[in-house]
PDB file of N, CA and C in Angstrom:
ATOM      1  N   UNK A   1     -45.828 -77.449   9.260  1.00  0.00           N
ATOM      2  CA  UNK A   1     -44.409 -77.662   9.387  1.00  0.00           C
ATOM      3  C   UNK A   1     -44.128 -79.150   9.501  1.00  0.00           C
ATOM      4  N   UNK A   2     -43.187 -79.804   8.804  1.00  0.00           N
ATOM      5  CA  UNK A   2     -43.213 -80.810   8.982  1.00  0.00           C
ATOM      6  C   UNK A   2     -41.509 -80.587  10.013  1.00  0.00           C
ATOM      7  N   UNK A   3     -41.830 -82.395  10.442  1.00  0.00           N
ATOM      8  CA  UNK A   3     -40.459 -82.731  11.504  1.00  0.00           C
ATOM      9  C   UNK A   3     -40.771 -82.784  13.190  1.00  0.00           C
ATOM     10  N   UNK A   4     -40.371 -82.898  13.868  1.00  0.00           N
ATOM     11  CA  UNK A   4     -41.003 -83.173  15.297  1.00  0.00           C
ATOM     12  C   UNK A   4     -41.078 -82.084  15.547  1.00  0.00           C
ATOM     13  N   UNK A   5     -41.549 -81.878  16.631  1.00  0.00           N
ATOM     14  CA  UNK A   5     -41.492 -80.316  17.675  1.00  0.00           C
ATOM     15  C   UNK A   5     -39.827 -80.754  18.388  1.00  0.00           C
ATOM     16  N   UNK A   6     -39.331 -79.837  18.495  1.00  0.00           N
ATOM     17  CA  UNK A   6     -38.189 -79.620  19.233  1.00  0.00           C
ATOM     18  C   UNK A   6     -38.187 -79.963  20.354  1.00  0.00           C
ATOM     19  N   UNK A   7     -36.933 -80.660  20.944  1.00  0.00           N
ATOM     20  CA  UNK A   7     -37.251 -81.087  22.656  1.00  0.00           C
ATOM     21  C   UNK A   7     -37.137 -79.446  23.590  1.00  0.00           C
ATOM     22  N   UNK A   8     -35.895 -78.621  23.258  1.00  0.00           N
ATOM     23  CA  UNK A   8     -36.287 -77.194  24.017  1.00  0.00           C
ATOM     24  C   UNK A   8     -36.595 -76.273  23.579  1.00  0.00           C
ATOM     25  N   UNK A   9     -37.745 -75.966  24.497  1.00  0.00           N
ATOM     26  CA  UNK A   9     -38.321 -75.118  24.460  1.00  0.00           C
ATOM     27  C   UNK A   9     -38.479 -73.345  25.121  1.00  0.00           C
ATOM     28  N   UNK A  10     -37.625 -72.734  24.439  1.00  0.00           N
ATOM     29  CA  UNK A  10     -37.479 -71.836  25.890  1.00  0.00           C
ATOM     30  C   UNK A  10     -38.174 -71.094  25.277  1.00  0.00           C
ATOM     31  N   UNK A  11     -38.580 -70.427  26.964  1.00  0.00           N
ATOM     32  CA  UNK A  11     -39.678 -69.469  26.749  1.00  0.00           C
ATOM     33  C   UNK A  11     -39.029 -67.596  26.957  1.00  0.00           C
ATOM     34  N   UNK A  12     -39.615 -66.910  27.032  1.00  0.00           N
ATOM     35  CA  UNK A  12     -39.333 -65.491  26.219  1.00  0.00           C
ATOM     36  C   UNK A  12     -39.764 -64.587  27.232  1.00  0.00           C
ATOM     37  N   UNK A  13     -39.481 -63.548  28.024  1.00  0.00           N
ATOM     38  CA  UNK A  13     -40.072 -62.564  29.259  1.00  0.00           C
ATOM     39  C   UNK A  13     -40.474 -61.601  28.121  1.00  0.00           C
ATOM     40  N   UNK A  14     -41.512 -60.721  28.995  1.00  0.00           N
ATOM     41  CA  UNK A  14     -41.635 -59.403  27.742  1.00  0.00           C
ATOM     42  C   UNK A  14     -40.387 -58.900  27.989  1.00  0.00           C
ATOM     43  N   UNK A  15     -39.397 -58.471  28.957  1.00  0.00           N
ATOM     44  CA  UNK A  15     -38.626 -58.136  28.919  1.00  0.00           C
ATOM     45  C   UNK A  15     -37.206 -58.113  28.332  1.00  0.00           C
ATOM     46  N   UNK A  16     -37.072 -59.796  28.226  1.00  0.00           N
ATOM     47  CA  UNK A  16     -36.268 -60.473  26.776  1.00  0.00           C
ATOM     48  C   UNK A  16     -36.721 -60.185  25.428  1.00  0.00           C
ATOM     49  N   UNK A  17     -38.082 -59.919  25.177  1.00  0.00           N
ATOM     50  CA  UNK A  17     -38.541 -59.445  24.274  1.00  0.00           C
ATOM     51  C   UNK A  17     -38.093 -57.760  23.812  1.00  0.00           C
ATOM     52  N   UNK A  18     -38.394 -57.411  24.797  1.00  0.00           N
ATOM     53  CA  UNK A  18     -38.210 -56.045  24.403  1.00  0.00           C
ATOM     54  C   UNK A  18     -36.185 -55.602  24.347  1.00  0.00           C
ATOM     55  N   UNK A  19     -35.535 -56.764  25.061  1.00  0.00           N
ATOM     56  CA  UNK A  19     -33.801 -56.288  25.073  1.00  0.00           C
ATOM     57  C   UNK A  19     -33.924 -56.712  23.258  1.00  0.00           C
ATOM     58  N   UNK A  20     -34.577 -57.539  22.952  1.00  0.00           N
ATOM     59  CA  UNK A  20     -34.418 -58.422  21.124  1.00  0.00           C
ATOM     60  C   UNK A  20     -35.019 -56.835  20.263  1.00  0.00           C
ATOM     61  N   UNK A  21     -35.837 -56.529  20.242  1.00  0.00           N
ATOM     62  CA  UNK A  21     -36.029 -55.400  19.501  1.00  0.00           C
ATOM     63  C   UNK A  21     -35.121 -54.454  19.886  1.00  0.00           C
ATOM     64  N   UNK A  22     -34.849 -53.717  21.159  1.00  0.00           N
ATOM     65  CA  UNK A  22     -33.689 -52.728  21.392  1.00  0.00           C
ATOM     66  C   UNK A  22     -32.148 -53.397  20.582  1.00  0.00           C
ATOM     67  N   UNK A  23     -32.296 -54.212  20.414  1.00  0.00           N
ATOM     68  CA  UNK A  23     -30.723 -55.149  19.715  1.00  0.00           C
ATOM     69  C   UNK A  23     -30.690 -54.580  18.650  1.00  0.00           C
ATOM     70  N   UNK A  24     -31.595 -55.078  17.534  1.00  0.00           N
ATOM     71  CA  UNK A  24     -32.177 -55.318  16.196  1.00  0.00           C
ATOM     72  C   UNK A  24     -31.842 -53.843  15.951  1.00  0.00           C
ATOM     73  N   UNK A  25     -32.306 -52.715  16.529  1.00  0.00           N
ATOM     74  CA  UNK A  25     -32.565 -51.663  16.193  1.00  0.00           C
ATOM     75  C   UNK A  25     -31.271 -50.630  16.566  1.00  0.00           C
ATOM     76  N   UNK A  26     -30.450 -50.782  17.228  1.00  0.00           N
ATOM     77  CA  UNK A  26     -29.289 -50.366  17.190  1.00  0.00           C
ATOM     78  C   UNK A  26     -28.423 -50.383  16.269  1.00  0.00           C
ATOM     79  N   UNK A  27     -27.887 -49.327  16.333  1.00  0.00           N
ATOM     80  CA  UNK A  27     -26.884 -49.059  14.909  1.00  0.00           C
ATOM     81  C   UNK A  27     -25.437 -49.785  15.056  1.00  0.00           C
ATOM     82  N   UNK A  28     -24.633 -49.772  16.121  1.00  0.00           N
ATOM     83  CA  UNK A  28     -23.504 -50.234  16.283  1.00  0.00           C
ATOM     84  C   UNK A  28     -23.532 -51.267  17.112  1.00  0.00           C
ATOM     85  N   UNK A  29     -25.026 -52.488  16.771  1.00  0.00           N
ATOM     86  CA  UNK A  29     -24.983 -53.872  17.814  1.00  0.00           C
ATOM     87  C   UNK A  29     -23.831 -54.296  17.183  1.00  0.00           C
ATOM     88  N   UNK A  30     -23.554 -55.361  18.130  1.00  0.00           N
ATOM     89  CA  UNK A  30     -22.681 -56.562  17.496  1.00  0.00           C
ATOM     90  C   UNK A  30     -23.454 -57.064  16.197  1.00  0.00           C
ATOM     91  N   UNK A  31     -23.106 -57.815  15.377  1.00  0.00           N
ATOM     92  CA  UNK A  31     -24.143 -59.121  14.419  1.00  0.00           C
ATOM     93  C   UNK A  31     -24.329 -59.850  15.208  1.00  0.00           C
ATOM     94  N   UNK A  32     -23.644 -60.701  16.158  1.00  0.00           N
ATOM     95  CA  UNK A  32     -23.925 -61.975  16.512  1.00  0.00           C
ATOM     96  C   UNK A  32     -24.838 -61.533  17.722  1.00  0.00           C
ATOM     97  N   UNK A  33     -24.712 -60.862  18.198  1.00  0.00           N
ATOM     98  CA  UNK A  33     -25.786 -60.265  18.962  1.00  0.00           C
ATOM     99  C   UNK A  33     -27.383 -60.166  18.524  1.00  0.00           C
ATOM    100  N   UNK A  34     -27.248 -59.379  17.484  1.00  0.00           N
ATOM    101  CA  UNK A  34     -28.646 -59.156  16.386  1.00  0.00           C
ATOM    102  C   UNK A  34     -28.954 -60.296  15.503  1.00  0.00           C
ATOM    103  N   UNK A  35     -28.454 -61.487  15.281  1.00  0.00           N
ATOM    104  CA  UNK A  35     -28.957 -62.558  15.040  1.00  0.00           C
ATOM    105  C   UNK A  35     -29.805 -63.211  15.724  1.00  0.00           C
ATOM    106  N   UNK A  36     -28.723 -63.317  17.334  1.00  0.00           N
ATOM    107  CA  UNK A  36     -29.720 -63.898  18.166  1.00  0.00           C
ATOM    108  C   UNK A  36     -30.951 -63.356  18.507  1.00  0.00           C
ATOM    109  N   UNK A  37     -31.139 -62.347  18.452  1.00  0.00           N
ATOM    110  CA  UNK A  37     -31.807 -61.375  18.818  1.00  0.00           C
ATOM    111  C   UNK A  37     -33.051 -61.969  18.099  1.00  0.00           C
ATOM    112  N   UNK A  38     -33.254 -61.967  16.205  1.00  0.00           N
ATOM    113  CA  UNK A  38     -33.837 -62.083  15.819  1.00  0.00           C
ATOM    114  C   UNK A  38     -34.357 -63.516  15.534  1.00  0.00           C
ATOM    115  N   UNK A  39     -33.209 -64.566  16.128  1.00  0.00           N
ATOM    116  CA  UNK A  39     -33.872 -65.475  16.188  1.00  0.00           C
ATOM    117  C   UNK A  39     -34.794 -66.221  17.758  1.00  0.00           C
ATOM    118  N   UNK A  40     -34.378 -65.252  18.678  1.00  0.00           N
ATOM    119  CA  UNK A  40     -34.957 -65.149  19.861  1.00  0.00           C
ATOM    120  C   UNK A  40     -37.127 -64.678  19.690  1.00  0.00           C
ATOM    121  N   UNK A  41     -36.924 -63.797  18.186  1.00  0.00           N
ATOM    122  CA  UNK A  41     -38.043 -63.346  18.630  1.00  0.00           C
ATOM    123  C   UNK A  41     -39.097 -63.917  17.551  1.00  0.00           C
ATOM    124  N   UNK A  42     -38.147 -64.579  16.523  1.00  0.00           N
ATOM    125  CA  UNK A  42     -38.734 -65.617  15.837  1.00  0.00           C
ATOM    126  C   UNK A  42     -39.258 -67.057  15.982  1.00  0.00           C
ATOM    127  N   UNK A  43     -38.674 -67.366  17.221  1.00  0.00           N
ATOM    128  CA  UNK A  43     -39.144 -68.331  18.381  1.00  0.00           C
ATOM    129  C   UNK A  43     -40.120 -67.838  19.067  1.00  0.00           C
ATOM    130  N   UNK A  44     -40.068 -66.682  19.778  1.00  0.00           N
ATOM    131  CA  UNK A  44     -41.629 -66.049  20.475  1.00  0.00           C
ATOM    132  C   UNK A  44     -42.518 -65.948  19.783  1.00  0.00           C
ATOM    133  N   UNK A  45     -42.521 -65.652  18.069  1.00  0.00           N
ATOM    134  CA  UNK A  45     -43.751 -65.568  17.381  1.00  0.00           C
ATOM    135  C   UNK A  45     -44.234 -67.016  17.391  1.00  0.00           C
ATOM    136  N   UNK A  46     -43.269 -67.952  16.572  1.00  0.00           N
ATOM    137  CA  UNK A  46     -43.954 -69.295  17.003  1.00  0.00           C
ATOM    138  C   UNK A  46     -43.154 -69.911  17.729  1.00  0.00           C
ATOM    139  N   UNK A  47     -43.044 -70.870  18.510  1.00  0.00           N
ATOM    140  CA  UNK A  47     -42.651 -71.604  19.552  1.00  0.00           C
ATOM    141  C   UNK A  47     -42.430 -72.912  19.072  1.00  0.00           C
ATOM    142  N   UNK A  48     -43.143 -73.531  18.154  1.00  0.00           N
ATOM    143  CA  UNK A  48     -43.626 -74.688  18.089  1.00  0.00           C
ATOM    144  C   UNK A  48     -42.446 -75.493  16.532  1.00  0.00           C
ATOM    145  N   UNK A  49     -41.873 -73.906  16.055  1.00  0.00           N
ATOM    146  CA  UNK A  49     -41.337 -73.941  14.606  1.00  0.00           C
ATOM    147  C   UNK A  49     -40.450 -74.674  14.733  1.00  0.00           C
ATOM    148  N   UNK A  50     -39.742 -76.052  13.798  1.00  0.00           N
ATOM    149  CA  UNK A  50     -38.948 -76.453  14.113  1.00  0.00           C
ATOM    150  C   UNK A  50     -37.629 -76.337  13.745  1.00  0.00           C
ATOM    151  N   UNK A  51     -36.436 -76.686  14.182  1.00  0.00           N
ATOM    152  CA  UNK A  51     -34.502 -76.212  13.971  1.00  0.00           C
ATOM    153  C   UNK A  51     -34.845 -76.165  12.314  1.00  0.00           C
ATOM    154  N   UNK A  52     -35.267 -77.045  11.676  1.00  0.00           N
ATOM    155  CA  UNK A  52     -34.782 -76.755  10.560  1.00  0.00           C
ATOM    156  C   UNK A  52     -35.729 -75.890   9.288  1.00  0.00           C
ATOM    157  N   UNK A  53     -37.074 -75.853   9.868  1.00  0.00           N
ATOM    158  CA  UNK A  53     -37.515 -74.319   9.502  1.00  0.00           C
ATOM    159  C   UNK A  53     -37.260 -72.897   9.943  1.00  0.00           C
ATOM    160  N   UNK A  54     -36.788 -72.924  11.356  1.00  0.00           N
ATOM    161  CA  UNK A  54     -35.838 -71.973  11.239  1.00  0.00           C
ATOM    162  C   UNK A  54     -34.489 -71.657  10.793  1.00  0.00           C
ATOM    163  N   UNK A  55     -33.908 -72.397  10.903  1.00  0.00           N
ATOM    164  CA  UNK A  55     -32.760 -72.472  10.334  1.00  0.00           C
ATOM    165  C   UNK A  55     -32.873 -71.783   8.812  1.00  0.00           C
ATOM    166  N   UNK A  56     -33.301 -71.904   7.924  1.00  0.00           N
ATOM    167  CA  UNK A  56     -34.027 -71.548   6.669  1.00  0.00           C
ATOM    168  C   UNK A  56     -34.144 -70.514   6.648  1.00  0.00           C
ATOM    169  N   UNK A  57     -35.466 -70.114   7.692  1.00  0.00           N
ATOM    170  CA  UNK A  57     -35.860 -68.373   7.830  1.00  0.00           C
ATOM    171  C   UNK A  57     -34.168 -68.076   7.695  1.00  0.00           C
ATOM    172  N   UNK A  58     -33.901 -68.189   8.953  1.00  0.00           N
ATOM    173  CA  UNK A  58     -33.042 -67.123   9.458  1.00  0.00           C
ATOM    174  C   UNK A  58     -31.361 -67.391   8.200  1.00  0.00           C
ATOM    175  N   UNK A  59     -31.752 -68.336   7.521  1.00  0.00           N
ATOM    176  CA  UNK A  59     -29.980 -68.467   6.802  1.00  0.00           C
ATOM    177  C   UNK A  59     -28.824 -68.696   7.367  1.00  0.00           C
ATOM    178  N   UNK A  60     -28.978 -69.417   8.471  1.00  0.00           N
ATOM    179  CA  UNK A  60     -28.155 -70.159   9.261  1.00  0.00           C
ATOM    180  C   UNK A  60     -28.383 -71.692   9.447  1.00  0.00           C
ATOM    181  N   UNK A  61     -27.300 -72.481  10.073  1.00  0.00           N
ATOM    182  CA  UNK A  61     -27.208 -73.924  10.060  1.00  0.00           C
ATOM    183  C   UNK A  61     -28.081 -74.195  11.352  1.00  0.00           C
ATOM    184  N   UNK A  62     -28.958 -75.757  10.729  1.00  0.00           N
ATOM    185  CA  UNK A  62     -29.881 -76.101  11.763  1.00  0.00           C
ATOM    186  C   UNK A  62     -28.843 -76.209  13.334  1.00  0.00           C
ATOM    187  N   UNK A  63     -28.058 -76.787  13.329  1.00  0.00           N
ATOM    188  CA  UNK A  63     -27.003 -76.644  14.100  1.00  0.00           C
ATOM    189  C   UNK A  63     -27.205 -75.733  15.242  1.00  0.00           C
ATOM    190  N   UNK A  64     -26.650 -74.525  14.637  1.00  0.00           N
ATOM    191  CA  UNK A  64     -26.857 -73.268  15.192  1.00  0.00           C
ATOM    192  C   UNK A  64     -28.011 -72.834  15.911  1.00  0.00           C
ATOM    193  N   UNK A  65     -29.058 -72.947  15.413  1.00  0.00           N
ATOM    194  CA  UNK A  65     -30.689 -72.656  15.753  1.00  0.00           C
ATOM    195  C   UNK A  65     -31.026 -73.980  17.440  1.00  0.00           C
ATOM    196  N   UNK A  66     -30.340 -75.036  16.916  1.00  0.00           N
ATOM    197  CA  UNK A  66     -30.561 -75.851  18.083  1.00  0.00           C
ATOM    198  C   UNK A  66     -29.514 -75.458  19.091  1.00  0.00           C
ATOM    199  N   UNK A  67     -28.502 -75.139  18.951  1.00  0.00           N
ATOM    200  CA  UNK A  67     -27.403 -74.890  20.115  1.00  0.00           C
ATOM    201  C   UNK A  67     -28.644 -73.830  20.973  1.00  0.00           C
ATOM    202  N   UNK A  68     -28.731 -72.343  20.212  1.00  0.00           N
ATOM    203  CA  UNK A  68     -29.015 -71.124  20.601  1.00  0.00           C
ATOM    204  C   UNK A  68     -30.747 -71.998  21.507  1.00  0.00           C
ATOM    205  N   UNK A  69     -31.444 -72.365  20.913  1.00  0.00           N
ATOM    206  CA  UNK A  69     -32.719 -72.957  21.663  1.00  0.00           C
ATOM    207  C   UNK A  69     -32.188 -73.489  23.001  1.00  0.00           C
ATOM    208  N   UNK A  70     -31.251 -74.802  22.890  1.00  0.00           N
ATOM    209  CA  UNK A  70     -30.768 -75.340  23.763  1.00  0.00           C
ATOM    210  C   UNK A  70     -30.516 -74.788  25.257  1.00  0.00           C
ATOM    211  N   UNK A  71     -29.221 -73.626  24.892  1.00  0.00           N
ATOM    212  CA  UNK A  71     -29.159 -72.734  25.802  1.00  0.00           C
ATOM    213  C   UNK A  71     -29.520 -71.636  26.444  1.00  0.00           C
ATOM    214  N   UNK A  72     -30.472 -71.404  25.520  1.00  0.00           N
ATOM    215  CA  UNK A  72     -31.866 -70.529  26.617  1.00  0.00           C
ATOM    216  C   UNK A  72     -32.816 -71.140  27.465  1.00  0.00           C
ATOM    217  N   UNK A  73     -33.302 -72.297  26.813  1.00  0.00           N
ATOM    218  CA  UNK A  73     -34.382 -73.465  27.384  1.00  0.00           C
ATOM    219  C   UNK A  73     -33.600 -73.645  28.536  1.00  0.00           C
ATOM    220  N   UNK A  74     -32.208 -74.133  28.574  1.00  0.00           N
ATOM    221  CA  UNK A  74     -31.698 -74.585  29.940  1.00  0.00           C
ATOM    222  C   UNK A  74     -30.648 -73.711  31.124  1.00  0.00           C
ATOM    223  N   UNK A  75     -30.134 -72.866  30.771  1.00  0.00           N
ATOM    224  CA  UNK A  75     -29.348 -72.284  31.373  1.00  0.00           C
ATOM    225  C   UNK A  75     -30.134 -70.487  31.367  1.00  0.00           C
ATOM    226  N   UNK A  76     -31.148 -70.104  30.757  1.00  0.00           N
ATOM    227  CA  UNK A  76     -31.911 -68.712  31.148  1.00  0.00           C
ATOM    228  C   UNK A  76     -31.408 -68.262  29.338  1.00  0.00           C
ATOM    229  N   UNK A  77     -32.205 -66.666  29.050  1.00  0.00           N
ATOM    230  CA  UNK A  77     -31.693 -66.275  27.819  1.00  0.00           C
ATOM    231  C   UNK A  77     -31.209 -64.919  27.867  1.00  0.00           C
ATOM    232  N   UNK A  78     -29.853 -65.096  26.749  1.00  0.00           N
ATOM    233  CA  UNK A  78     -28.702 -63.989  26.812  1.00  0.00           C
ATOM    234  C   UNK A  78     -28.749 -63.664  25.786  1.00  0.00           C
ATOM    235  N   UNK A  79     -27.813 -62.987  25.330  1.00  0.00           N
ATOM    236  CA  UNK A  79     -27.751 -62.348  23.511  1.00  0.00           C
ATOM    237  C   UNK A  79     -26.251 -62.241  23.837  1.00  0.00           C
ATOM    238  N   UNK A  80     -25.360 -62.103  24.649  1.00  0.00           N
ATOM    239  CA  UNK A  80     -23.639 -62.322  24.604  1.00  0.00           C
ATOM    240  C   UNK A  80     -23.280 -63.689  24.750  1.00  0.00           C
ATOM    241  N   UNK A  81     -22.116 -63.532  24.239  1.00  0.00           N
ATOM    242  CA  UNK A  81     -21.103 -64.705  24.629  1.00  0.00           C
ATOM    243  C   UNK A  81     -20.865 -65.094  25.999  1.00  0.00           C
ATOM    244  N   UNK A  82     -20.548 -66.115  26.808  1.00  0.00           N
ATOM    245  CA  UNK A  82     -19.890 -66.288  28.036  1.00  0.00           C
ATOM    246  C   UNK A  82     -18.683 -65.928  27.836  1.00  0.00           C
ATOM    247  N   UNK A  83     -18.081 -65.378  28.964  1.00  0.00           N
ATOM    248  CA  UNK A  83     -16.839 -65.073  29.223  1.00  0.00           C
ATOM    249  C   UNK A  83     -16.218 -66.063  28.845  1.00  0.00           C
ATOM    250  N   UNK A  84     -14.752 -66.350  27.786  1.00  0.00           N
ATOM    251  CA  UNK A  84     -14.423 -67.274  27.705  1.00  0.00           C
ATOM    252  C   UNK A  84     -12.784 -67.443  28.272  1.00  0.00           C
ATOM    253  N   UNK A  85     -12.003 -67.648  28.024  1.00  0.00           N
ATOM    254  CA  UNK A  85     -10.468 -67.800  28.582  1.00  0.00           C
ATOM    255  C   UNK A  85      -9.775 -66.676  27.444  1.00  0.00           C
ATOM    256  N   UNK A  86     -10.427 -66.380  26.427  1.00  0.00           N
ATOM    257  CA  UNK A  86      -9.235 -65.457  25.726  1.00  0.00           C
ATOM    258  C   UNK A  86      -8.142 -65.416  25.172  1.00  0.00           C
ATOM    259  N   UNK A  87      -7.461 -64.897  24.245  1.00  0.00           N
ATOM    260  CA  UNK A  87      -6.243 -64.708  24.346  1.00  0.00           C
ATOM    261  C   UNK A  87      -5.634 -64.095  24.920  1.00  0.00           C
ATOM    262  N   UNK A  88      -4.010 -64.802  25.120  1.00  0.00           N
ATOM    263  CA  UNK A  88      -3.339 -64.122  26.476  1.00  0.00           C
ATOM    264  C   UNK A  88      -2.764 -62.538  25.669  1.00  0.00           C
ATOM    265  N   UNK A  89      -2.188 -62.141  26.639  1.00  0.00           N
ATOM    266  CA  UNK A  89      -1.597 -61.012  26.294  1.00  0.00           C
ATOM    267  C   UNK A  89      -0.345 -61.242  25.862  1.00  0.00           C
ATOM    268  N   UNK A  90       0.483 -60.325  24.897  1.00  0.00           N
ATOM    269  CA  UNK A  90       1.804 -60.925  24.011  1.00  0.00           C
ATOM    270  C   UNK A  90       2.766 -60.132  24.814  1.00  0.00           C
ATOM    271  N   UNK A  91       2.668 -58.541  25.394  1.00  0.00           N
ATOM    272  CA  UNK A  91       3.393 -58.296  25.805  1.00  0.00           C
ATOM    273  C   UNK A  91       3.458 -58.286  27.233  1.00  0.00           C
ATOM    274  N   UNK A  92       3.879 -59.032  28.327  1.00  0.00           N
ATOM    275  CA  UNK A  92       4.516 -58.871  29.945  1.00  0.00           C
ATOM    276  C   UNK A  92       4.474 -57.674  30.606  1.00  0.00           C
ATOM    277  N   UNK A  93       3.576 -57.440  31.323  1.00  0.00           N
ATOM    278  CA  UNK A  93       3.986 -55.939  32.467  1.00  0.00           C
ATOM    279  C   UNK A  93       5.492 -55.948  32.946  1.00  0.00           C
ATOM    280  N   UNK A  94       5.703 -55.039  32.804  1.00  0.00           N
ATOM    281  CA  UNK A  94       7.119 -54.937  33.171  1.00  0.00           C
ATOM    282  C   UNK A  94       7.457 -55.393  34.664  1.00  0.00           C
ATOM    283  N   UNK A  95       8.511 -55.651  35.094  1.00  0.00           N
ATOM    284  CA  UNK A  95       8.635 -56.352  36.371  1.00  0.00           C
ATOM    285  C   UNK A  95       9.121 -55.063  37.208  1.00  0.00           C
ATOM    286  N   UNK A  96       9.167 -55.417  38.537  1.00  0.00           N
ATOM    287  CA  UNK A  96       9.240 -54.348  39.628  1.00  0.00           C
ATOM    288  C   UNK A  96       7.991 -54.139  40.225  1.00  0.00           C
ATOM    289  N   UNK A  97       7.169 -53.560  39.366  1.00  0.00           N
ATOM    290  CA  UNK A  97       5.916 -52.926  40.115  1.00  0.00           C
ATOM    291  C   UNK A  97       6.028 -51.686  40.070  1.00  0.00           C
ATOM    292  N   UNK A  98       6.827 -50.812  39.766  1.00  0.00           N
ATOM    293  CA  UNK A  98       7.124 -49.620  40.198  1.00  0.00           C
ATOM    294  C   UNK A  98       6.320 -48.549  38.950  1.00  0.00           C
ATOM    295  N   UNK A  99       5.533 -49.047  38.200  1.00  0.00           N
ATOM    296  CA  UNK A  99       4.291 -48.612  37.061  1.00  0.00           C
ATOM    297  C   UNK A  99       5.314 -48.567  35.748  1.00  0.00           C
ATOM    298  N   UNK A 100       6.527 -48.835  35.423  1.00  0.00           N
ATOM    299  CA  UNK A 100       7.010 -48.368  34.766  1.00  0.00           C
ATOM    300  C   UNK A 100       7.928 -47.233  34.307  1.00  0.00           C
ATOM    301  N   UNK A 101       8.111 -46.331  35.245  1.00  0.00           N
ATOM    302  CA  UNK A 101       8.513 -44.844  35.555  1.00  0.00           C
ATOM    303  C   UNK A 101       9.651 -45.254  35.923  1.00  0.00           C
ATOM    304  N   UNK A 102      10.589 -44.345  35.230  1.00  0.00           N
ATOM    305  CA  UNK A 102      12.456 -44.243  35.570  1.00  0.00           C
ATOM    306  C   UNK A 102      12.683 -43.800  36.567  1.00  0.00           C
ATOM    307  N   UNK A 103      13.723 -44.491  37.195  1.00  0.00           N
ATOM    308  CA  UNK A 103      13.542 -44.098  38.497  1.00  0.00           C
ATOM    309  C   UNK A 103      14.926 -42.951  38.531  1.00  0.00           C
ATOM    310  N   UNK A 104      14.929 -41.935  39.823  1.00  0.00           N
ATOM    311  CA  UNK A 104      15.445 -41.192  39.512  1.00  0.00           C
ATOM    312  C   UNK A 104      16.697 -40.782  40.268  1.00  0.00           C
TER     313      UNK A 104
END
């Protein structure tokens, strides 16, 4: 492989291992879920591979491959999104409190 070794390096539990195959193999995963998944376990086979040979394998931007390394190496490894802020809601609970129900 040519190119440096990557600065992170995260490492893989059998147990992270085994949530990446239960992913992969589900019928109604998310994708972005089962990407990571598979690029989680394409890192456990080799470790050493670098962003932009994976990137390749997998048909995604080196970019991408370094974010996803990044944030397993340093913050632990997930396969979801963080909770993020969302969009708000368009329609207002009605005011009162009273659940909505006519009063009588």
């Amino acid at each position: 492989m040519s190119g440096p070794a990557p600065s992170d390096q995260p490492t893989f539990t059998e147990s992270d291992v085994m949530a990446c195959q239960t992913m992969i193999r589900r019928h109604s995963a998310p994708q972005a879920q089962v990407t990571r998944a598979k690029l989680a376990l394409l890192l456990h086979a080799e470790p050493t591979m670098n962003n932009e040979a994976a990137g390749r394998q997998m048909g995604k931007p080196v970019k991408w491959v370094r974010y996803g390394r990044r944030i397993w190496a340093r913050e632990g490894f997930r396969l979801h999104d963080r909770a993020g802020r969302g969009r708000k809601p368009t329609v207002s609970p009605p005011a009162g409190g009273n659940g909505g129900g006519r009063g009588v």
